[in-house]
Protein backbone atom coordinates (compact mmCIF):
# COMPACT_ATOMS: atom_id res chain seq x y z
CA UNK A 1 -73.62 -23.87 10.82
CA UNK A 2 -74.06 -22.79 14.30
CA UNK A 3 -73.40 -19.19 15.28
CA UNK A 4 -69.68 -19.40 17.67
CA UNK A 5 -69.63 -15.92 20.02
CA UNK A 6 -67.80 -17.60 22.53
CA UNK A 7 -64.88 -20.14 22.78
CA UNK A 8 -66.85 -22.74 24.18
CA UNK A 9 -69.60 -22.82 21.57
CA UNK A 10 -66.31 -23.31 18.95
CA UNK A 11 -65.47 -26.17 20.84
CA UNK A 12 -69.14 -27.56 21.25
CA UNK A 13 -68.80 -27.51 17.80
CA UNK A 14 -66.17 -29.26 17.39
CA UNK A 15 -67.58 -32.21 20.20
CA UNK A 16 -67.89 -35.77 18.02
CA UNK A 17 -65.41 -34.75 15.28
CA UNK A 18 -62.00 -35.47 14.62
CA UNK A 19 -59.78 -32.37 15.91
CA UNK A 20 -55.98 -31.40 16.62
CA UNK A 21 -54.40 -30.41 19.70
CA UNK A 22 -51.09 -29.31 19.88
CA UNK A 23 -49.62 -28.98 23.32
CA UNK A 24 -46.80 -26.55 24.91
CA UNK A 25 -44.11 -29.52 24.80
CA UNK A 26 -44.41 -29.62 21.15
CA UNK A 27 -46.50 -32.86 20.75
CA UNK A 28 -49.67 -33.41 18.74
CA UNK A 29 -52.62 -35.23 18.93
CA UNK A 30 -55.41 -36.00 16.60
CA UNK A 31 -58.69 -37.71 17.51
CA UNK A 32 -62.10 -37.42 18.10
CA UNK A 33 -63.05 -34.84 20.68
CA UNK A 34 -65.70 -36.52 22.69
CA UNK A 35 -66.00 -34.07 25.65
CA UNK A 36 -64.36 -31.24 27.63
CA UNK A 37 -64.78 -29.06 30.63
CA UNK A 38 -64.56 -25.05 31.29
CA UNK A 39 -60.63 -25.74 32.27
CA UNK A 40 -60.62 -26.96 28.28
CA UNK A 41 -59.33 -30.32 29.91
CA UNK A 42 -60.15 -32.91 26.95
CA UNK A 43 -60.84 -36.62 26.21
CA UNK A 44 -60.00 -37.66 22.73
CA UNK A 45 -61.05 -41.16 21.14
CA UNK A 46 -58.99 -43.05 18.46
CA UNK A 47 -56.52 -40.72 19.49
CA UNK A 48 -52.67 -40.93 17.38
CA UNK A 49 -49.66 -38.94 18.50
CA UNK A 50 -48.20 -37.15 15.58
CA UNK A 51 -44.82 -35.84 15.56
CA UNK A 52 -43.55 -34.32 12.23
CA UNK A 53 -47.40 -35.04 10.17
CA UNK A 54 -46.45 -38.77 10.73
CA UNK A 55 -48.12 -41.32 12.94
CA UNK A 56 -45.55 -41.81 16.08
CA UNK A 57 -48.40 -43.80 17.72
CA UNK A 58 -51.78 -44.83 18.20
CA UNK A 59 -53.13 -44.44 21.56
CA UNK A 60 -57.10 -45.04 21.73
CA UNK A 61 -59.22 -42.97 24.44
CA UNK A 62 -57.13 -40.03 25.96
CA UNK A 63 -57.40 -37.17 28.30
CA UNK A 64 -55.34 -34.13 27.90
CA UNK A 65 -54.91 -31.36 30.77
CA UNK A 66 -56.40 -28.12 29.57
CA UNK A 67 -53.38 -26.07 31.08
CA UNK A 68 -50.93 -28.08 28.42
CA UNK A 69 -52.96 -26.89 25.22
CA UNK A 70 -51.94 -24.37 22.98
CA UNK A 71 -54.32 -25.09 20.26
CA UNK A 72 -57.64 -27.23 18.82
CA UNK A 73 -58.30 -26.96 15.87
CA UNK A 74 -60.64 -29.34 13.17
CA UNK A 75 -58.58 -31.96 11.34
């Protein structure tokens, strides 16, 4: 496993695998993080919104603003 000393190496790490990002408003998304920027904006493929651990919807390729994340983390 690759050595992660800073945030962006985590998320490197995370690029091509299926992830969870829960934003400030409460909603979640799980896809597959296929890329992201220094502002931690994100695009997400076969993306589904979750609300309660159920599927509300399923939403295909998706970008999320960076400044509406509170979390990533792997599925």
């Amino acid at each position: 496993m690759a050595e992660t000393s800073r945030p962006l190496d985590a998320l490197n790490n995370a690029r091509n695998k299926r992830v969870i990002i829960e934003l400030k408003n409460g909603k979640q998304f799980v896809g597959n993080l296929k890329a992201f920027d220094i502002h931690i904006n994100a695009v997400l493929e076969e993306a589904e919104e979750r609300e309660n651990g159920e599927l509300k919807r399923k939403l295909g390729v998706i970008f999320i603003r960076g400044d509406t994340i509170i979390f990533i983390s792997p599925a």
